[in-house]
N, C-alpha and C. Protein backbone atom coordinates (compact mmCIF):
# COMPACT_ATOMS: atom_id res chain seq x y z
N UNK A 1 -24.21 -22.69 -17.15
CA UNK A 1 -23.61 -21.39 -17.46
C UNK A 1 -22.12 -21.60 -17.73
N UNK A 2 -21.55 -20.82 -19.02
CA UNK A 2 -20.40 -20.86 -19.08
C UNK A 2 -19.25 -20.29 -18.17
N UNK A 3 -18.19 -20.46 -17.97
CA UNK A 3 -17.12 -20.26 -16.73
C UNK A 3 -17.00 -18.49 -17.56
N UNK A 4 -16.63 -18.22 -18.76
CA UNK A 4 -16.61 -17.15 -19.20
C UNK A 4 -17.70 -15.96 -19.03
N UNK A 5 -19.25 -16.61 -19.04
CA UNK A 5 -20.42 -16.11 -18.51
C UNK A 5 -20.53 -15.72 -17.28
N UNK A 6 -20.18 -16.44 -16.64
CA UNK A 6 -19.63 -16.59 -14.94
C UNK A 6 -18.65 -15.28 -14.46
N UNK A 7 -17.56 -15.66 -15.29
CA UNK A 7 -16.39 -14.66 -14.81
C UNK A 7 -17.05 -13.17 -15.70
N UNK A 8 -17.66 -12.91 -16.32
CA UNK A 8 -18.28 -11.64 -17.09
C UNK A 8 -19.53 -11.06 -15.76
N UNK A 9 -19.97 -11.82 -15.81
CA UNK A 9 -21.36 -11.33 -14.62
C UNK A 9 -20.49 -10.92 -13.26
N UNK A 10 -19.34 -11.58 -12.89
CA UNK A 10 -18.55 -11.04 -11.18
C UNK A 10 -17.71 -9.80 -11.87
N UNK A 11 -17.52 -9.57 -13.16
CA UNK A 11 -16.67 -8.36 -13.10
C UNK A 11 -17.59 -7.07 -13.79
N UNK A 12 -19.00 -7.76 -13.77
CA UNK A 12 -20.05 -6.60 -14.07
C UNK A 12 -19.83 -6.10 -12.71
N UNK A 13 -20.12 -6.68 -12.02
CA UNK A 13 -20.39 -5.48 -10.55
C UNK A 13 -18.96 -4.80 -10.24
N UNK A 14 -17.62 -5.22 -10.68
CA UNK A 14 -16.39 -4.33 -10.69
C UNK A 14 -16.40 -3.45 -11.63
N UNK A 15 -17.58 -3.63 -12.67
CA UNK A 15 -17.70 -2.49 -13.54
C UNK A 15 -18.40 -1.10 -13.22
N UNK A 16 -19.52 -1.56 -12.00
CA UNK A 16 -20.06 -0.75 -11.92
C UNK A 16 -19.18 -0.02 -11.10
N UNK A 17 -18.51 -0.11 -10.13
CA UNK A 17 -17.81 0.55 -9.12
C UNK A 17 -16.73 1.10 -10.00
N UNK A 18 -15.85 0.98 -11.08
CA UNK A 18 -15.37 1.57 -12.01
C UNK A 18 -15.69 2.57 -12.85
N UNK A 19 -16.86 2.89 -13.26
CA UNK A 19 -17.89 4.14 -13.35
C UNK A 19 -17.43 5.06 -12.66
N UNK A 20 -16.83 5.40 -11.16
CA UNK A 20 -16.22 6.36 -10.35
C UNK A 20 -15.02 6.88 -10.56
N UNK A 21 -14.41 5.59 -11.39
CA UNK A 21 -13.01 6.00 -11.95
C UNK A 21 -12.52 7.28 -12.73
N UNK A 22 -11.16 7.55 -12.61
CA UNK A 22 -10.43 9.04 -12.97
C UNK A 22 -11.44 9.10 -14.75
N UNK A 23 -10.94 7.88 -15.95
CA UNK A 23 -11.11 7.94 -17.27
C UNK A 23 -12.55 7.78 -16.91
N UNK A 24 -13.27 7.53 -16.13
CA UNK A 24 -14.89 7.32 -16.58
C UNK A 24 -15.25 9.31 -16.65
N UNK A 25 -14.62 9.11 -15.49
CA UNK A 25 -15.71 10.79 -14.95
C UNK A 25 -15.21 11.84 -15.79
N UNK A 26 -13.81 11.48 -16.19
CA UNK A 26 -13.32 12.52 -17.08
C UNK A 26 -13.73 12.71 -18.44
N UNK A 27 -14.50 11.77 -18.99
CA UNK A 27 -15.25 11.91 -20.44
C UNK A 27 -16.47 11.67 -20.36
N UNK A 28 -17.03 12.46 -21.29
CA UNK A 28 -18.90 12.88 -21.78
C UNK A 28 -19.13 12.01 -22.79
N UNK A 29 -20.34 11.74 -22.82
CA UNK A 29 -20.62 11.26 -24.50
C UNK A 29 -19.95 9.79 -24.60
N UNK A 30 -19.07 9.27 -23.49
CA UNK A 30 -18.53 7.95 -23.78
C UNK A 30 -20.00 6.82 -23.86
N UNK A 31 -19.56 5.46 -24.56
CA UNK A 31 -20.48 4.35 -24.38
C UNK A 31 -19.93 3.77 -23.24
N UNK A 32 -20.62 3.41 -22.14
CA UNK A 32 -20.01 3.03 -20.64
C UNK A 32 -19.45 2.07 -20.81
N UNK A 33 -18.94 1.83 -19.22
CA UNK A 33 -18.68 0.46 -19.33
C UNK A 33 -19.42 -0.99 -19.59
N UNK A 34 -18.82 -1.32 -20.63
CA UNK A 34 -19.16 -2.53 -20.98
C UNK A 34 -18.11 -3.51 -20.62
N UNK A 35 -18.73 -4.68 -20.44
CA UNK A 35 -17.26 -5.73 -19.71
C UNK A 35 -17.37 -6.84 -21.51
N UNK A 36 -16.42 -6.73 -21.89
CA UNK A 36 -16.15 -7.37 -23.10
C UNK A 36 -15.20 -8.43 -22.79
N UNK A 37 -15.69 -9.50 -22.52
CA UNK A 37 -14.67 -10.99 -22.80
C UNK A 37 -14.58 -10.81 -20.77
N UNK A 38 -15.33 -10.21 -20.29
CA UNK A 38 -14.85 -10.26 -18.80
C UNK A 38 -14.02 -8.99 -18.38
N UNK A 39 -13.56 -8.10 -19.14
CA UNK A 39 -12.76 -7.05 -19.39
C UNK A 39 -14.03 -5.61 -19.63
N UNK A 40 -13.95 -4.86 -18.71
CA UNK A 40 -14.31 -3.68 -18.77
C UNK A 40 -13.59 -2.64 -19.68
N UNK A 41 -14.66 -1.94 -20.57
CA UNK A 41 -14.35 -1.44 -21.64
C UNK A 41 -14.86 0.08 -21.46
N UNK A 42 -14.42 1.44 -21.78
CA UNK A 42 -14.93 2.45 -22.38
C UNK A 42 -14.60 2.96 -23.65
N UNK A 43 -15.72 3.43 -24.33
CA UNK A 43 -15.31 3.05 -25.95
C UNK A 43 -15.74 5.00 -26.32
N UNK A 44 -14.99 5.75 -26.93
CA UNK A 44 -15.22 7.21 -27.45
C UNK A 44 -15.55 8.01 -26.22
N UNK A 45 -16.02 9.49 -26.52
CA UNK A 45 -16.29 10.08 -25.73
C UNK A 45 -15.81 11.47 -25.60
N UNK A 46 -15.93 12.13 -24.68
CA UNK A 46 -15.55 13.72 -25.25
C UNK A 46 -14.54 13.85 -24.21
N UNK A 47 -13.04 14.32 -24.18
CA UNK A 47 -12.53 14.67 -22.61
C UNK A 47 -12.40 16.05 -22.75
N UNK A 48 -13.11 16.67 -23.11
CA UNK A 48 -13.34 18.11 -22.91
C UNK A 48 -12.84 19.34 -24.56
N UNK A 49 -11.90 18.69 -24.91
CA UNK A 49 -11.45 19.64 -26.04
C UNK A 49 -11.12 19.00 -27.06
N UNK A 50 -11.38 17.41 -26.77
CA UNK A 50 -12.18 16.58 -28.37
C UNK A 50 -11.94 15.65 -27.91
N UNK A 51 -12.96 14.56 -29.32
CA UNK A 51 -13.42 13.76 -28.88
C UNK A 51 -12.87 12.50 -29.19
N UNK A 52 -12.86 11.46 -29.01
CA UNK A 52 -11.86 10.15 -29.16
C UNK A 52 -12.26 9.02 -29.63
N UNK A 53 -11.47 8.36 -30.81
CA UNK A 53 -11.69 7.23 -31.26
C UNK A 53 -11.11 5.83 -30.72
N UNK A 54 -10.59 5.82 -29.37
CA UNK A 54 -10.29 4.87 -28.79
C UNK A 54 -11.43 4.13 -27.54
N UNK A 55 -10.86 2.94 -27.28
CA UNK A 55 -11.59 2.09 -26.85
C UNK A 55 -10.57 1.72 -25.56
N UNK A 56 -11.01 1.97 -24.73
CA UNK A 56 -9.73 1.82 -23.22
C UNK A 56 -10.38 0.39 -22.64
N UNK A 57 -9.64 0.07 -22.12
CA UNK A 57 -9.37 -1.76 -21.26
C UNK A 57 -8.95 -1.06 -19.77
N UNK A 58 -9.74 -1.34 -19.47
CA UNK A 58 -9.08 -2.03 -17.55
C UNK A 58 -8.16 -2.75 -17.05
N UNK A 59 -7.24 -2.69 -16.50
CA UNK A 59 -6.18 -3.61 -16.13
C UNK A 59 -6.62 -3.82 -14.78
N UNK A 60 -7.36 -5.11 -14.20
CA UNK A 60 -7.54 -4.75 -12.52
C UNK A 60 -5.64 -5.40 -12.10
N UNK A 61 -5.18 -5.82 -12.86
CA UNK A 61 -3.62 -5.86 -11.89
C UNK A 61 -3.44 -4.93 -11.52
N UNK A 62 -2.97 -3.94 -12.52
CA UNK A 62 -2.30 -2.33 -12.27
C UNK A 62 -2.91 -1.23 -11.82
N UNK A 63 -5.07 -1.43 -11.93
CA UNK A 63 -5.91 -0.66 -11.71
C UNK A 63 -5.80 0.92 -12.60
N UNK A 64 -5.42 0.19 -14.06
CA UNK A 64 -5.13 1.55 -15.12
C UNK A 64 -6.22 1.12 -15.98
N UNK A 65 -6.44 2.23 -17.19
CA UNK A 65 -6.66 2.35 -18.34
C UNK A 65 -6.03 2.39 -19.52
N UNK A 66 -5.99 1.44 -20.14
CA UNK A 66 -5.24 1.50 -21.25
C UNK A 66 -6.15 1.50 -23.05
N UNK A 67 -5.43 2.13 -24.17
CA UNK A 67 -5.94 1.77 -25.19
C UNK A 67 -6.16 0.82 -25.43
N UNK A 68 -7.00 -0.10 -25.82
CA UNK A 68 -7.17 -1.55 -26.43
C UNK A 68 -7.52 -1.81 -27.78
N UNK A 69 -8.06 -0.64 -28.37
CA UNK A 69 -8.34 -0.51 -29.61
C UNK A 69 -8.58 0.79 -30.56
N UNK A 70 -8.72 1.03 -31.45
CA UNK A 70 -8.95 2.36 -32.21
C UNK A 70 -10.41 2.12 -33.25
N UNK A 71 -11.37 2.79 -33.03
CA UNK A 71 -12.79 2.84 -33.84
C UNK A 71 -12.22 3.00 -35.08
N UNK A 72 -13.07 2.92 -35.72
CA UNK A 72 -12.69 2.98 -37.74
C UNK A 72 -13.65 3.95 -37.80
N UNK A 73 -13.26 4.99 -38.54
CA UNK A 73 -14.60 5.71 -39.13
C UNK A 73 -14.30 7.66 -38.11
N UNK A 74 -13.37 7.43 -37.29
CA UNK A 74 -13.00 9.03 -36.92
C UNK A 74 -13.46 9.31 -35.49
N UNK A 75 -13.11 10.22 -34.68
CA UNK A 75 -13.36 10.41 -33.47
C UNK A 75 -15.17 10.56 -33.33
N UNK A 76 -15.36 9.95 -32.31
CA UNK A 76 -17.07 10.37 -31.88
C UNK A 76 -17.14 9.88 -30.72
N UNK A 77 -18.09 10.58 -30.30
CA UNK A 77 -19.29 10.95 -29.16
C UNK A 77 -20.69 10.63 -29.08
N UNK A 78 -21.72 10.09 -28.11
CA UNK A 78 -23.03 10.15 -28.43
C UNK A 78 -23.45 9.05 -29.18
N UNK A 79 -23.04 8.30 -28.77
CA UNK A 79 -23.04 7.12 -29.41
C UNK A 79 -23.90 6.04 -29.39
N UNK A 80 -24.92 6.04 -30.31
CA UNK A 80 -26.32 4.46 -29.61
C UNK A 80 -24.88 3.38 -29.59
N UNK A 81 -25.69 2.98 -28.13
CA UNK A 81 -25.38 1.56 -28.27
C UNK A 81 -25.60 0.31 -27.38
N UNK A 82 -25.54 -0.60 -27.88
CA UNK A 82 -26.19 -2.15 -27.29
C UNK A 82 -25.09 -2.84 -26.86
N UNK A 83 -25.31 -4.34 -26.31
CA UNK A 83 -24.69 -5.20 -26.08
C UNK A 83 -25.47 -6.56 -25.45
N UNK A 84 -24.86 -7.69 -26.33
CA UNK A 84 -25.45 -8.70 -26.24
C UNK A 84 -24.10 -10.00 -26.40
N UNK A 85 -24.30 -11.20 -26.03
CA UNK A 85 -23.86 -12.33 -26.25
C UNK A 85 -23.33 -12.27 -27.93
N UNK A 86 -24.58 -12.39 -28.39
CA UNK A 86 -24.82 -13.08 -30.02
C UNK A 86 -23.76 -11.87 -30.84
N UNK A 87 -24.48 -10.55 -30.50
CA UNK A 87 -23.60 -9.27 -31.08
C UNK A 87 -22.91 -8.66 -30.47
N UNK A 88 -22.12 -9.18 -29.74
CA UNK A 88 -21.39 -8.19 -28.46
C UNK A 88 -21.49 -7.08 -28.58
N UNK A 89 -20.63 -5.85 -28.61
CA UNK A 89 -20.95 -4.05 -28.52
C UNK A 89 -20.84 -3.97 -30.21
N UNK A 90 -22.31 -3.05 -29.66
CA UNK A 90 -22.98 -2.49 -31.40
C UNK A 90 -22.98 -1.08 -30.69
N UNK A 91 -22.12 -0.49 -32.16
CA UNK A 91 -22.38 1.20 -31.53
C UNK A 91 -23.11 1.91 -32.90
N UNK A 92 -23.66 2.65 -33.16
CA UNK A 92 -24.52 3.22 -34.44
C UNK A 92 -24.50 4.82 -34.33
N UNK A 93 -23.97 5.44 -34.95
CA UNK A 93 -23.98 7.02 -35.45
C UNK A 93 -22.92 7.79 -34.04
N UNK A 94 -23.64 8.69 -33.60
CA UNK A 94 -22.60 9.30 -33.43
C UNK A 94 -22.14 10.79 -33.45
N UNK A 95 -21.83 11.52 -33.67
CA UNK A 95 -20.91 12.82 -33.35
C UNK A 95 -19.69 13.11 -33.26
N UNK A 96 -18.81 14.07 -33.83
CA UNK A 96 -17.48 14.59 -33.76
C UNK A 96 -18.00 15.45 -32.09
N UNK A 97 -16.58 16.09 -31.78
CA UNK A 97 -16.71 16.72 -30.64
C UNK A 97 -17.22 18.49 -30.86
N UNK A 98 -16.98 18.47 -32.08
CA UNK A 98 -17.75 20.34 -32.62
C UNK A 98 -19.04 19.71 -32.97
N UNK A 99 -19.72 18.34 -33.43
CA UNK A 99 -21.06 17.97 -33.69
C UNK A 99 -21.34 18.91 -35.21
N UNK A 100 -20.40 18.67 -36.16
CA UNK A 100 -20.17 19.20 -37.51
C UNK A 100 -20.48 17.93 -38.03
N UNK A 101 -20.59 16.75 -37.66
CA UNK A 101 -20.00 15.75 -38.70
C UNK A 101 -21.57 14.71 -37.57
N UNK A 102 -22.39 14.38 -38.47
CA UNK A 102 -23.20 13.16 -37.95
C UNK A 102 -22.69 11.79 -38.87
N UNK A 103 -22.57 11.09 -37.73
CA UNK A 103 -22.35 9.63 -38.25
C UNK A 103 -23.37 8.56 -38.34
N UNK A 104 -23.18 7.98 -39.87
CA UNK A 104 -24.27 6.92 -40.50
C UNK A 104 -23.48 5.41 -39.62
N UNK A 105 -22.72 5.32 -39.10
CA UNK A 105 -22.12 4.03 -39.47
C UNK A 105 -22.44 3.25 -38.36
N UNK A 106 -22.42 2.13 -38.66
CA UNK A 106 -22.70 0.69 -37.27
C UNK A 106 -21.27 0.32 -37.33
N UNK A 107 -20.54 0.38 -35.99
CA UNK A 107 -19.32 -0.81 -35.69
C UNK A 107 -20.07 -1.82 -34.81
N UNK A 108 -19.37 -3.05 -34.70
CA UNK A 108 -19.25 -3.82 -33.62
C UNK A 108 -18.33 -4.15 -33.14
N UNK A 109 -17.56 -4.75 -31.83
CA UNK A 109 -16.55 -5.50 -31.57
C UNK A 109 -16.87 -6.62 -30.44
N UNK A 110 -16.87 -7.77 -30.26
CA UNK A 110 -16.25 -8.75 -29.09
C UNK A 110 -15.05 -8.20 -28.57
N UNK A 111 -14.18 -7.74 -28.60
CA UNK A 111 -12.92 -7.67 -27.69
C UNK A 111 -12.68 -6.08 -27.26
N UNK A 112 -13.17 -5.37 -28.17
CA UNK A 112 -12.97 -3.61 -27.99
C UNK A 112 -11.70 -3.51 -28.86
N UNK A 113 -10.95 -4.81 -29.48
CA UNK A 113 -9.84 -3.80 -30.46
C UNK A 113 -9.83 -4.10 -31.79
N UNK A 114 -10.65 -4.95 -31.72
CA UNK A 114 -11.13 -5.45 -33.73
C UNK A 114 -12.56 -4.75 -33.61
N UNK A 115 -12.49 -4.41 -34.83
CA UNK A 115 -13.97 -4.14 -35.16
C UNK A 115 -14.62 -4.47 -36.67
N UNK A 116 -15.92 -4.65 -36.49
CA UNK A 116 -16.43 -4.79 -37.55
C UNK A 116 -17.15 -4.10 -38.21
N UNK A 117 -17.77 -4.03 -39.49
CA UNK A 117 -18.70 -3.33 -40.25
C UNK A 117 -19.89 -3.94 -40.74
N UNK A 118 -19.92 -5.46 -39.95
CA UNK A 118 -21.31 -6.42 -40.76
C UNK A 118 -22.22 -5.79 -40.60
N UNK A 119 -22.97 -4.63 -40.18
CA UNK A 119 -24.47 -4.16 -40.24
C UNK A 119 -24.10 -3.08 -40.61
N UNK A 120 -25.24 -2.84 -42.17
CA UNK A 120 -25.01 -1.44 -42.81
C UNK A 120 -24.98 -0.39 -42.17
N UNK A 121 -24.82 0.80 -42.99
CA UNK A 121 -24.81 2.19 -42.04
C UNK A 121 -26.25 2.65 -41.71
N UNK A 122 -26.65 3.19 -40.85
CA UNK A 122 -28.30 3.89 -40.81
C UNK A 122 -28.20 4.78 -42.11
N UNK A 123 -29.74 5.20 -41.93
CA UNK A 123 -30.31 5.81 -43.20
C UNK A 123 -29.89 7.51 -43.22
N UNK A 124 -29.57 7.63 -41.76
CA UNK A 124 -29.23 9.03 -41.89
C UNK A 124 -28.19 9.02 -40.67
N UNK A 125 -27.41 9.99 -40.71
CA UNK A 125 -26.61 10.16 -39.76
C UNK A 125 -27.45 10.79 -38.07
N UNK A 126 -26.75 9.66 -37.13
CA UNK A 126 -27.55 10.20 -35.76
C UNK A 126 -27.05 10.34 -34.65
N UNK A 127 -27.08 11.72 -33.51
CA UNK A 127 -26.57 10.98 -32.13
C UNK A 127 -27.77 11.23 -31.15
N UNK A 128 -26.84 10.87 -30.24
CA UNK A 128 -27.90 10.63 -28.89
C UNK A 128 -29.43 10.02 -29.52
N UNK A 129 -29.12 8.85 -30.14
CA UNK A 129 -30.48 8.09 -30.57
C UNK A 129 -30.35 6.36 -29.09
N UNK A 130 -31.03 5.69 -29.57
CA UNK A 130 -31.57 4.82 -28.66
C UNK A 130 -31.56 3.51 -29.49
N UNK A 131 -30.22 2.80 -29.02
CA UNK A 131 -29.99 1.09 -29.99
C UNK A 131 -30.70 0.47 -28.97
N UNK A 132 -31.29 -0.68 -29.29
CA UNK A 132 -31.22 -1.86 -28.90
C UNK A 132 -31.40 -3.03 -29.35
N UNK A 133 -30.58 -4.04 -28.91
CA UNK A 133 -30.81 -5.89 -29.24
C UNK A 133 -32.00 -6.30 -28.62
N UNK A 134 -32.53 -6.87 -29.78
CA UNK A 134 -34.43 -7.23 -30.03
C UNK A 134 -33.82 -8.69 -29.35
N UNK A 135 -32.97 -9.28 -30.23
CA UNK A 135 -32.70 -10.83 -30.02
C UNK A 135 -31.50 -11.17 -30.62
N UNK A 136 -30.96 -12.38 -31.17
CA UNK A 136 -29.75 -12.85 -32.04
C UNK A 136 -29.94 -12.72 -33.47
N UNK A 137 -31.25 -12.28 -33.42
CA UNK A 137 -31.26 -11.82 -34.66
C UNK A 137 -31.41 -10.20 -35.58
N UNK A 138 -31.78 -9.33 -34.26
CA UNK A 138 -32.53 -8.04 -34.77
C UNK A 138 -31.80 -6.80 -33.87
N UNK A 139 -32.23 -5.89 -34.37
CA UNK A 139 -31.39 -4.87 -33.74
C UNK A 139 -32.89 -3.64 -33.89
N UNK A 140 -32.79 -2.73 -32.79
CA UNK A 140 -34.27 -1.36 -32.92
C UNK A 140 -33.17 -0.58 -32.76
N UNK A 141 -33.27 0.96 -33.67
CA UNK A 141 -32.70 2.31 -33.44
C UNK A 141 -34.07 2.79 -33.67
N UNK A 142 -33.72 3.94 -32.77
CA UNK A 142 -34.75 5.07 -32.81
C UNK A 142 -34.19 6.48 -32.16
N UNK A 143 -35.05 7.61 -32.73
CA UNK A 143 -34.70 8.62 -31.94
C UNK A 143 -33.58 9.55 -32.52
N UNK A 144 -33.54 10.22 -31.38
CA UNK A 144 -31.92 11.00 -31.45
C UNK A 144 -32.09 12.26 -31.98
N UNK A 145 -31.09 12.98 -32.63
CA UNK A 145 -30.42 13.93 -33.48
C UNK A 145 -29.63 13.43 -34.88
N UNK A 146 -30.70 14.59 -35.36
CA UNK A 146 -29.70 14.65 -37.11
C UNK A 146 -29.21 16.04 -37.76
N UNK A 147 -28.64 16.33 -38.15
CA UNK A 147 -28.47 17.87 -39.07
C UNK A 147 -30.00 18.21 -39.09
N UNK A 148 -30.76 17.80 -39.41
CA UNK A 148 -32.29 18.41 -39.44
C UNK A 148 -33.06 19.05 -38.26
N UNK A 149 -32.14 18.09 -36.79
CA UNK A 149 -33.01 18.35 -35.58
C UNK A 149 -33.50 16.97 -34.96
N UNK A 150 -34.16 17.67 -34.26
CA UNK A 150 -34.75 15.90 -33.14
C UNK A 150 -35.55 15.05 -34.20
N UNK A 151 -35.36 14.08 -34.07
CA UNK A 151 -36.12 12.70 -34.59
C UNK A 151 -37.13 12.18 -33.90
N UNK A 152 -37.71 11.49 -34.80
CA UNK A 152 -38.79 10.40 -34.16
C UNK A 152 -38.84 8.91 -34.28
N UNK A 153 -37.70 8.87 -36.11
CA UNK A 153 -37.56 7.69 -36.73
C UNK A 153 -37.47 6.80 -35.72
N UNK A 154 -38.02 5.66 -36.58
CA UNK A 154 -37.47 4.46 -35.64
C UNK A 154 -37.47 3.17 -36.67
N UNK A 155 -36.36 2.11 -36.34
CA UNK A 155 -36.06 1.47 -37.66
C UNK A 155 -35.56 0.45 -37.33
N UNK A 156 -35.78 -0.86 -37.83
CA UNK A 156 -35.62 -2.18 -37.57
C UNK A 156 -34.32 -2.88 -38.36
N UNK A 157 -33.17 -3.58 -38.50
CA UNK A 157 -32.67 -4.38 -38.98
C UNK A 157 -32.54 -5.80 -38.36
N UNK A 158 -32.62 -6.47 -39.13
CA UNK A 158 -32.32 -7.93 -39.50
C UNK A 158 -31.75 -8.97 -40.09
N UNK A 159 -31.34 -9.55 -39.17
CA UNK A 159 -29.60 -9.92 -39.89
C UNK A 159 -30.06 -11.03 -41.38
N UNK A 160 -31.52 -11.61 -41.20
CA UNK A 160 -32.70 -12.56 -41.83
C UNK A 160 -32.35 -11.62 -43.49
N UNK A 161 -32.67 -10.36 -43.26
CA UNK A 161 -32.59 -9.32 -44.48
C UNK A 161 -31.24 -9.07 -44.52
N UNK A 162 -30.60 -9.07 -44.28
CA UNK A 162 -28.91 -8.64 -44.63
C UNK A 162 -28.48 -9.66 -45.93
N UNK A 163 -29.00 -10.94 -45.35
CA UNK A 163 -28.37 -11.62 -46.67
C UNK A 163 -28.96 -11.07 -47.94
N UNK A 164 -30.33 -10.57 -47.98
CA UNK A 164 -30.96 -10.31 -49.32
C UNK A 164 -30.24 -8.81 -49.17
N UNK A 165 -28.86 -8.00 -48.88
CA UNK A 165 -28.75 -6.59 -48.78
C UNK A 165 -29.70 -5.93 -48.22
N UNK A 166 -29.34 -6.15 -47.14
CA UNK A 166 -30.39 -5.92 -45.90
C UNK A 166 -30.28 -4.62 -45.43
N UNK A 167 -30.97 -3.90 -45.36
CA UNK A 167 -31.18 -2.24 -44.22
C UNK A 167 -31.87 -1.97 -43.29
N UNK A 168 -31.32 -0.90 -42.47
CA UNK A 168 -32.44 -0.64 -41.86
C UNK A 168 -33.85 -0.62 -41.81
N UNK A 169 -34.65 -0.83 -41.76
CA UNK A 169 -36.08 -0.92 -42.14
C UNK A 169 -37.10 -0.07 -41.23
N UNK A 170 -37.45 1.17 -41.92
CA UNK A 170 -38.04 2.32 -41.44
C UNK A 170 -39.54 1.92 -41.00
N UNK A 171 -39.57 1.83 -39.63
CA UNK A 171 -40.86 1.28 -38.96
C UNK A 171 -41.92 2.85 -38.75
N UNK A 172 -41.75 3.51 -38.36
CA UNK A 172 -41.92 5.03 -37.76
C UNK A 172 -41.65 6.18 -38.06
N UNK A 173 -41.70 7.12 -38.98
CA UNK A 173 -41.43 8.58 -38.43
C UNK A 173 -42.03 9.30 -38.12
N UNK A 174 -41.31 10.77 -38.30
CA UNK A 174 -42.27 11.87 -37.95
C UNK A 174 -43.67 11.79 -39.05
N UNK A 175 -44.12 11.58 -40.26
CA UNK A 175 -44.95 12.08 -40.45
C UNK A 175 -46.15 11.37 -39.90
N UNK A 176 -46.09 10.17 -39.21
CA UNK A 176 -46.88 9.46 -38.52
C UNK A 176 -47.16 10.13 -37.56
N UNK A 177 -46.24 10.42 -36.71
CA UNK A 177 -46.61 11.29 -35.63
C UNK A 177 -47.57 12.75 -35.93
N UNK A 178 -47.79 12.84 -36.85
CA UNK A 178 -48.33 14.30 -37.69
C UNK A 178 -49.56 13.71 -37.89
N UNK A 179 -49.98 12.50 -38.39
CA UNK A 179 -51.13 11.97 -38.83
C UNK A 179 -51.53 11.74 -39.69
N UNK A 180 -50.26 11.75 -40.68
CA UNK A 180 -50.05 11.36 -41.75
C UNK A 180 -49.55 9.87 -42.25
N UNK A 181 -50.23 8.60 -42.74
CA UNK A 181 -49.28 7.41 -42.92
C UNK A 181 -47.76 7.72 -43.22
N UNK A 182 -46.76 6.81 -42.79
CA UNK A 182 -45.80 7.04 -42.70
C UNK A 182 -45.10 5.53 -43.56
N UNK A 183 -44.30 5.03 -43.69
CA UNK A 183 -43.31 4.22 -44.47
C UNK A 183 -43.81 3.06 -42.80
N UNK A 184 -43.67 1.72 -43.00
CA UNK A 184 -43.96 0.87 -42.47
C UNK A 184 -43.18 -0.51 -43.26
C-alpha cells in the first residue's frame, strides 16, 4: 500500500467526524466529504439562499474551511457523484439553487481546485441521480430528476468508447419499464 493510500484511509475517519462540522451542516445538496490527496473536501451545495460553485479544503492545522477551488460550468446543487483512485471525484448534472437550470455536464478533479471536462456531458440534464465507478474504466448514472420529472434512465460510459467519441450509452429507460423495448 502506498504511504499516500495510507495517509488517505487515517484521514477518512477524520472525515467522517468532520461531517459535524459548522460548513458541513450548514449546506444541502453538497457532494460530502471526500478526502482528495488525503485532504477532505466539500464540493457545491445550497447554504440556504444560493447555491455554490466552490470546492472548500480542510485545514486540520487551523481546523477551518477554506476555498480550494471554483467548479466550471455555474453554481449547483444535487450533484451525482463518485470517487475512485483511477478517476478521483466525478460529479455529473446537477441543479442551480431556484432548480431553473438542469445540468448536462461531468467535471472531475484529483485535488478539488483543477478540474476537468474528459467525460462528455449526459444526454439530458439531471439532479439527485445516482453515479457510480464500475472500475478504471467505466462509469453507471442512473435515475434522478429532469425538467420532465423523475427518471428511470440509466446509462453506461466508457472511457474504451471515448476514444471512438464516446457517450453515454443508454442501457434502460422508462419505456422499458412500461413494457415496451427500450434503446439497449
Amino acid at each position: 500500500m502506498e504511504l499516500a493510500q495510507l495517509y488517505c484511509q487515517v484521514r477518512s475517519f477524520e472525515c467522517n467526524i468532520l461531517r459535524q462540522s459548522r460548513i458541513y451542516t450548514e449546506m444541502e445538496g453538497t457532494i460530502n466529504t471526500i478526502c482528495l490527496g488525503g485532504v477532505p473536501h466539500v464540493c457545491g451545495g445550497d447554504g440556504g439562499t444560493s447555491s455554490t460553485d466552490s470546492c472548500f479544503e480542510f485545514n486540520f492545522s487551523t481546523l477551518t474551511w477554506s476555498v480550494d477551488g471554483t467548479m466550471p460550468g455555474g453554481e449547483r446543487e444535487d450533484v451525482a457523484h463518485a470517487h475512485s483512485a483511477e478517476w478521483g471525484l466525478v460529479m455529473a448534472g446537477g441543479t442551480d439553487s431556484g432548480e431553473d437550470t438542469f445540468y448536462d455536464s461531468v467535471l472531475t478533479t484529483a485535488d478539488g481546485a483543477s478540474f476537468g471536462t474528459d467525460v462528455p456531458d449526459l444526454p439530458v440534464g439531471t439532479d439527485n441521480a445516482c453515479l457510480v465507478v464500475v472500475d478504471a474504466e467505466r462509469l453507471f448514472f442512473a435515475g434522478g430528476v429532469t425538467e420532465g420529472g423523475s427518471t428511470a434512465d440509466a446509462y453506461l460510459f466508457s472511457r474504451a468508447t471515448q476514444v471512438r467519441g464516446g457517450i453515454f450509452f443508454k442501457l434502460i429507460g422508462e419505456a422499458l419499464w412500461s413494457g415496451v423495448e427500450g434503446n439497449r
